[in-house]
C-alpha atoms as a PDB file:
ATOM      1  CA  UNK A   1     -12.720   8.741 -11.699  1.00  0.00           C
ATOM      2  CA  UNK A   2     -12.580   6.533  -8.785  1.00  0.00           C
ATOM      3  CA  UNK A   3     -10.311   9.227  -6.585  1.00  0.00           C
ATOM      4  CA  UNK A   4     -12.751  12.188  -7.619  1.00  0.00           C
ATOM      5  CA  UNK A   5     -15.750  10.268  -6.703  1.00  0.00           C
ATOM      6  CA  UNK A   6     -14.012   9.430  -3.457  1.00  0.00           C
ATOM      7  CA  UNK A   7     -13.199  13.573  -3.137  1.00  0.00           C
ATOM      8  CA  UNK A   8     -16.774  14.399  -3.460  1.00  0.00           C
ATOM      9  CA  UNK A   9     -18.166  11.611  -1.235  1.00  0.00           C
ATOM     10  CA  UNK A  10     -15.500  13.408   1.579  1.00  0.00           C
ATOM     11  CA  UNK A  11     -16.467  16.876   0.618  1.00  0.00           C
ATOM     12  CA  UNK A  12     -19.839  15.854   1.352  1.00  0.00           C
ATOM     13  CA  UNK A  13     -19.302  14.719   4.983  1.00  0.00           C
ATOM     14  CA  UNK A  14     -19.272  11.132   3.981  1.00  0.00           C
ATOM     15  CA  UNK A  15     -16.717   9.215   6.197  1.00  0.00           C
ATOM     16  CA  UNK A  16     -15.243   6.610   4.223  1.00  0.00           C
ATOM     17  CA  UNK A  17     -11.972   5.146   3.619  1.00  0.00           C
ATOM     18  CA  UNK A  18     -10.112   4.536  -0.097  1.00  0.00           C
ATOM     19  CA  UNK A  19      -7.775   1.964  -0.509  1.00  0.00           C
ATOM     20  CA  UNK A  20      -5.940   1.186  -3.891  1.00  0.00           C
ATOM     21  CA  UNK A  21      -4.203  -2.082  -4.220  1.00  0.00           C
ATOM     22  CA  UNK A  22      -1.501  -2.463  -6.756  1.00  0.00           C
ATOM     23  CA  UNK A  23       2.036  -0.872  -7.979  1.00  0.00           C
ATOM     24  CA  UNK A  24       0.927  -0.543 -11.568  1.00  0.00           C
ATOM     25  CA  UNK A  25       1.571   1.932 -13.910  1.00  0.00           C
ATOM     26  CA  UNK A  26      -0.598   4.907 -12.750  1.00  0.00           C
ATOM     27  CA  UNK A  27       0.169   5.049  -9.157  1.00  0.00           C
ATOM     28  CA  UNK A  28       2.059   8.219  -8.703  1.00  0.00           C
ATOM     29  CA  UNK A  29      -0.445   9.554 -10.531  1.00  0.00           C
ATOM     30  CA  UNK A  30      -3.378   8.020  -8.627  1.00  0.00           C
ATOM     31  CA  UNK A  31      -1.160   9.563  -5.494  1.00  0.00           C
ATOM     32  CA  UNK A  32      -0.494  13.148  -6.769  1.00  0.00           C
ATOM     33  CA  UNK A  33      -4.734  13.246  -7.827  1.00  0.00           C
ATOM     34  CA  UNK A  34      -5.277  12.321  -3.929  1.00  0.00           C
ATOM     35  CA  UNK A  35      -2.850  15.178  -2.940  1.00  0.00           C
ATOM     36  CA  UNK A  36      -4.535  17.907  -5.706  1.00  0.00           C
ATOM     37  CA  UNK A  37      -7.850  16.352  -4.067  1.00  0.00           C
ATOM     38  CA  UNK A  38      -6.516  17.481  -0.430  1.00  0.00           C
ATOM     39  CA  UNK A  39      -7.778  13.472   0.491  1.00  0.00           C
ATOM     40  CA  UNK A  40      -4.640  11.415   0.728  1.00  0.00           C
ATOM     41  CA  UNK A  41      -5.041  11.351   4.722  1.00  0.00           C
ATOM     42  CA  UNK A  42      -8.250   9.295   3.743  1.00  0.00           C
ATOM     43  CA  UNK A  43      -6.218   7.023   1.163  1.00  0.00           C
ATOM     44  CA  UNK A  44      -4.205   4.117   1.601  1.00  0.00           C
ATOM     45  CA  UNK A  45      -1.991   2.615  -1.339  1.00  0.00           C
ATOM     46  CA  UNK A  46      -0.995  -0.482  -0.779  1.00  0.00           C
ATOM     47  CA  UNK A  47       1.650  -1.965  -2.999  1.00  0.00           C
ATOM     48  CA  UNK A  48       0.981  -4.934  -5.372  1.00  0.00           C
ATOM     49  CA  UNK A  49       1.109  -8.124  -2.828  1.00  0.00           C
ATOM     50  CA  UNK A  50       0.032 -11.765  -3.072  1.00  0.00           C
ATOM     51  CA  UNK A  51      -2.901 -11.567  -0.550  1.00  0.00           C
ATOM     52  CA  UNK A  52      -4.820  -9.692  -2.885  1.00  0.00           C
ATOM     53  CA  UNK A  53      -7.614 -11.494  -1.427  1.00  0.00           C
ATOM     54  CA  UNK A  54      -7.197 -10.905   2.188  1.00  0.00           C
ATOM     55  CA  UNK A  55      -7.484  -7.733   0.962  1.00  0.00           C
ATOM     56  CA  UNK A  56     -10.293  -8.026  -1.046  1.00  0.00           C
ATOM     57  CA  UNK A  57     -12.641 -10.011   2.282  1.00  0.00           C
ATOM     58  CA  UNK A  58     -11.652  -6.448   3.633  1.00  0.00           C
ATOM     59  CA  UNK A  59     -13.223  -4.079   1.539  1.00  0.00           C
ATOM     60  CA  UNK A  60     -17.442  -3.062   1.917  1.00  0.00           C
ATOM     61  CA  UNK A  61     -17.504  -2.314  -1.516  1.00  0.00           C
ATOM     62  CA  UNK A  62     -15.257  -3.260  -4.782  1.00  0.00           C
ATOM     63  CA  UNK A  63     -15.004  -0.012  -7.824  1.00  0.00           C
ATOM     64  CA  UNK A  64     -13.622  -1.028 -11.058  1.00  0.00           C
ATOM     65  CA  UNK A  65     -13.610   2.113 -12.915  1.00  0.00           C
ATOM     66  CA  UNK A  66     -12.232   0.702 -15.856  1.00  0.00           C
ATOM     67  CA  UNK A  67     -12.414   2.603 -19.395  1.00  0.00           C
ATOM     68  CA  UNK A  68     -12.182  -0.389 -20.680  1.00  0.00           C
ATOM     69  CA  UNK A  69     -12.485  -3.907 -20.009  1.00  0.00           C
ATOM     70  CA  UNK A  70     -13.020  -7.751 -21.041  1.00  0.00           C
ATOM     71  CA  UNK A  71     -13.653 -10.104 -18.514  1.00  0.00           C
ATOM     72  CA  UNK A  72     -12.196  -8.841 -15.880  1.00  0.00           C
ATOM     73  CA  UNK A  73     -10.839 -11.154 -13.281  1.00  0.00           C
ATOM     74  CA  UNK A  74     -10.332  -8.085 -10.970  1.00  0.00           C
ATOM     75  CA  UNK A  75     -14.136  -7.873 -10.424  1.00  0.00           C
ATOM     76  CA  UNK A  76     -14.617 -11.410 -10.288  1.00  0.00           C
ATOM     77  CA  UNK A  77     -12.276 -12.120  -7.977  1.00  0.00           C
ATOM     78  CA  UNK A  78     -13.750  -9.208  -5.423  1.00  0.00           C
ATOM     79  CA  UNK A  79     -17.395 -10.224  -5.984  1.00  0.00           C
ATOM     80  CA  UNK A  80     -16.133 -13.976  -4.746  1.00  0.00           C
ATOM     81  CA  UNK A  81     -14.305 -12.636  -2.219  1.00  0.00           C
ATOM     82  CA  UNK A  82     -18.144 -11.067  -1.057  1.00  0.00           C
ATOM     83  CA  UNK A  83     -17.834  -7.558  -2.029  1.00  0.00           C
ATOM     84  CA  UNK A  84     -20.474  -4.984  -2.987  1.00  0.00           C
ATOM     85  CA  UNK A  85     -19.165  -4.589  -6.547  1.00  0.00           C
ATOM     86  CA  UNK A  86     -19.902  -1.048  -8.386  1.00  0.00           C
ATOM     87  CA  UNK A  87     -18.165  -1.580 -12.143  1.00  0.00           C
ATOM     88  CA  UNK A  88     -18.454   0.801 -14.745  1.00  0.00           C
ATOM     89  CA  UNK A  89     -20.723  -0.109 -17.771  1.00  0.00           C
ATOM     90  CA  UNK A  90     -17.761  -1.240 -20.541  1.00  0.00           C
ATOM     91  CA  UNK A  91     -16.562  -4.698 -21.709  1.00  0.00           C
ATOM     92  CA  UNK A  92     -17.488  -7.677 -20.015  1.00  0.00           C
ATOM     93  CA  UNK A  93     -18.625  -5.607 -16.650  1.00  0.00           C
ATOM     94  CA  UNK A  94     -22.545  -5.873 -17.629  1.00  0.00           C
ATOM     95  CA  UNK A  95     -21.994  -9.473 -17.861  1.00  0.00           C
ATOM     96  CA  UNK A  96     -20.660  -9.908 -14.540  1.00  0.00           C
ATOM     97  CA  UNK A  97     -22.871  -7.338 -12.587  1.00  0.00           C
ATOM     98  CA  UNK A  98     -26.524  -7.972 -13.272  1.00  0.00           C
ATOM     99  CA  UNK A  99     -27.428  -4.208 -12.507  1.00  0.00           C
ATOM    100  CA  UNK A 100     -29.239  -4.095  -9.359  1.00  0.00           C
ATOM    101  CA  UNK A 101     -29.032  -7.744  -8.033  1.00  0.00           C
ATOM    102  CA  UNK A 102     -25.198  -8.424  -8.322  1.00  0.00           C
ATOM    103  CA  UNK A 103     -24.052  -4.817  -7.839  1.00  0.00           C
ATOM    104  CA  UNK A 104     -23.932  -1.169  -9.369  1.00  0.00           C
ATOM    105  CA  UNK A 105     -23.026  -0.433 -12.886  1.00  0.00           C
ATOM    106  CA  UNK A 106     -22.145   3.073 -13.888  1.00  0.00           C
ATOM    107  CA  UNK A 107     -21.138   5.187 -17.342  1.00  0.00           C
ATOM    108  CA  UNK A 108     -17.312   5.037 -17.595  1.00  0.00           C
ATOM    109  CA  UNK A 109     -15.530   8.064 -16.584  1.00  0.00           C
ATOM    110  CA  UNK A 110     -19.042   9.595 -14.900  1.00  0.00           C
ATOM    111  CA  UNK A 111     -18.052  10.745 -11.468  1.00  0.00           C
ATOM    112  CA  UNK A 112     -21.089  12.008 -10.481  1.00  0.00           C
ATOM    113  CA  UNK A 113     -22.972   8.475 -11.622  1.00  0.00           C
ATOM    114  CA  UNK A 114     -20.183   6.686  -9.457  1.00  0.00           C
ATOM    115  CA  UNK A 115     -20.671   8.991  -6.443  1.00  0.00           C
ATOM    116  CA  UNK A 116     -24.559   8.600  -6.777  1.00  0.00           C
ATOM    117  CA  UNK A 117     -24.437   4.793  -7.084  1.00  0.00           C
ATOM    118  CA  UNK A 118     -21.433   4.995  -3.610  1.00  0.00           C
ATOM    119  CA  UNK A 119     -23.925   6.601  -1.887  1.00  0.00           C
ATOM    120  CA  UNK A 120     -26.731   4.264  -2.753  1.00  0.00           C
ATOM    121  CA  UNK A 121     -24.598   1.603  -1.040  1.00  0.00           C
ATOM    122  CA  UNK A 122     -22.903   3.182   1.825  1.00  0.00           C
ATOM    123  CA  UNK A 123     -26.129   4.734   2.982  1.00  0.00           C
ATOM    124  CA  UNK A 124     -27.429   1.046   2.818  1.00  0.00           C
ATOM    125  CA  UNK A 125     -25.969  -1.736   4.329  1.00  0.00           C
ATOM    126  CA  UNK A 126     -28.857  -4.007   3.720  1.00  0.00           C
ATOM    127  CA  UNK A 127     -28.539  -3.323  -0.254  1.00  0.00           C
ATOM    128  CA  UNK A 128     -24.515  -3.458   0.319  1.00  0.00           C
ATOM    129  CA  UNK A 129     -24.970  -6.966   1.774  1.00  0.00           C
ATOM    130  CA  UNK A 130     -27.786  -7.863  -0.458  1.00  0.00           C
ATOM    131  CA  UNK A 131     -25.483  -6.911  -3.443  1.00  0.00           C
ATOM    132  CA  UNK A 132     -22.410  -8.755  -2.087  1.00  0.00           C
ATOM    133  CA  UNK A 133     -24.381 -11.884  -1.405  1.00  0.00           C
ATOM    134  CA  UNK A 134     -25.951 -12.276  -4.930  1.00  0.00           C
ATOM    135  CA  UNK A 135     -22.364 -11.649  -6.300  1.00  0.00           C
ATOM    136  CA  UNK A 136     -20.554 -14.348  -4.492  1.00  0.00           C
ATOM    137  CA  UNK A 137     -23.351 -16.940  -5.651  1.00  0.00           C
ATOM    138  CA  UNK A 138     -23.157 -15.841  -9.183  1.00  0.00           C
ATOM    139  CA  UNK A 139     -19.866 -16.430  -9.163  1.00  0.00           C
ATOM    140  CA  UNK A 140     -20.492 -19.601  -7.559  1.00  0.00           C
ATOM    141  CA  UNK A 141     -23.066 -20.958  -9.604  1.00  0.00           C
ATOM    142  CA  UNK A 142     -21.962 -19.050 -13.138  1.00  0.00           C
ATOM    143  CA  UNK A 143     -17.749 -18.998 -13.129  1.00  0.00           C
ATOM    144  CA  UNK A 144     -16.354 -21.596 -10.397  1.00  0.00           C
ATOM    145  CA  UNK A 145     -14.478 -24.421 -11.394  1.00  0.00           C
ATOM    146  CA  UNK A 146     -17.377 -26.764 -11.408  1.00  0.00           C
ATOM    147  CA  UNK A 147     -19.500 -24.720 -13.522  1.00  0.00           C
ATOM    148  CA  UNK A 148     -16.484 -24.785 -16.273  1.00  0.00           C
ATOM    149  CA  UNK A 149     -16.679 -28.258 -15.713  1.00  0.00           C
ATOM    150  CA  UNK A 150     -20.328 -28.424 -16.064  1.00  0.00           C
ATOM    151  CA  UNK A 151     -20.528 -26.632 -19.172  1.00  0.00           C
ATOM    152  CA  UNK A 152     -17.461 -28.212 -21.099  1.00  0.00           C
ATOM    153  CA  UNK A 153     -19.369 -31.318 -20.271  1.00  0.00           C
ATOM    154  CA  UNK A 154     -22.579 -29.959 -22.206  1.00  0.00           C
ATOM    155  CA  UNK A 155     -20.782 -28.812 -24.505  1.00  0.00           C
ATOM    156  CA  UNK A 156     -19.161 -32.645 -25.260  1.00  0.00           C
ATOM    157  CA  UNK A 157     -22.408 -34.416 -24.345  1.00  0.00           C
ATOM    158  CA  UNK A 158     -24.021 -31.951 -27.163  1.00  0.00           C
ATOM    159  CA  UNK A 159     -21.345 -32.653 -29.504  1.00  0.00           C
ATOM    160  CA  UNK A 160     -21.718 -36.450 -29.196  1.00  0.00           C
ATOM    161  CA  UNK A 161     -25.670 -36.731 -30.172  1.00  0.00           C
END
């Protein structure tokens, strides 16, 4: 979905850059759909590494185009890190992404909702920043280590009364 997306966004005269962290399972197929896509010049696949957020502070925008999903640390970790985050609408994703003030949610496996809600954000910085911003406080204020604190404490103090 993601490397379609990315395909129309080019064919369009959008100039953007993909990169695709990770030696999982699917990369030679993530590689040969660049190459049928005639946009691997415009790809970069980096193999798995441990400064997965180095990479992350580098990134404008985050996609998880996930089928499925639970929580996904992924996302969290890149919204953190301060990235526009653009999830698709599965699992735990709407719980992260507060559609339209944390990021972009779109229908799983949609390309042309993904590509829309790209081009939302790369034709608008402000709303790229805005987006990224709200993220990295949510994730501040909602799934840091002193909110788990916070709320096992509740949780305690409420089981004490």
């Amino acid at each position: 979905t993601l490397i379609d997306a990315f395909a129309e966004l080019r064919a369009g005269g959008v100039d953007v850059q993909l990169t695709i962290v990770g030696s999982g399972p699917l990369l030679a197929s993530l590689e040969q759909r660049a190459a049928q896509r005639n946009i691997s010049a415009s790809c970069h696949f980096e193999p798995s590494t441990r400064a997965v957020a180095d990479w992350l502070r580098s990134f404008d925008i985050f996609v998880l185009p996930s089928l499925s999903e639970a929580l996904s640390n992924a996302l969290m970790e890149a919204m953190a890190c301060g990235c526009c985050a653009i999830a698709s609408r599965t699992g735990g994703n709407p719980e992260l992404i507060e559609e339209g003030i944390t990021g972009l949610l779109f229908n799983p496996s949609d390309v042309r909702d993904l590509v829309e809600k790209l081009r939302a954000v790369i034709s608008n910085p402000g709303a790229r920043r805005k987006f990224a911003e709200a993220g990295a406080r949510r994730m501040r204020e909602k799934f840091s280590i002193a909110a788990s604190v916070r709320r096992m404490e509740e949780i305690y103090d409420s089981l004490g009364r």
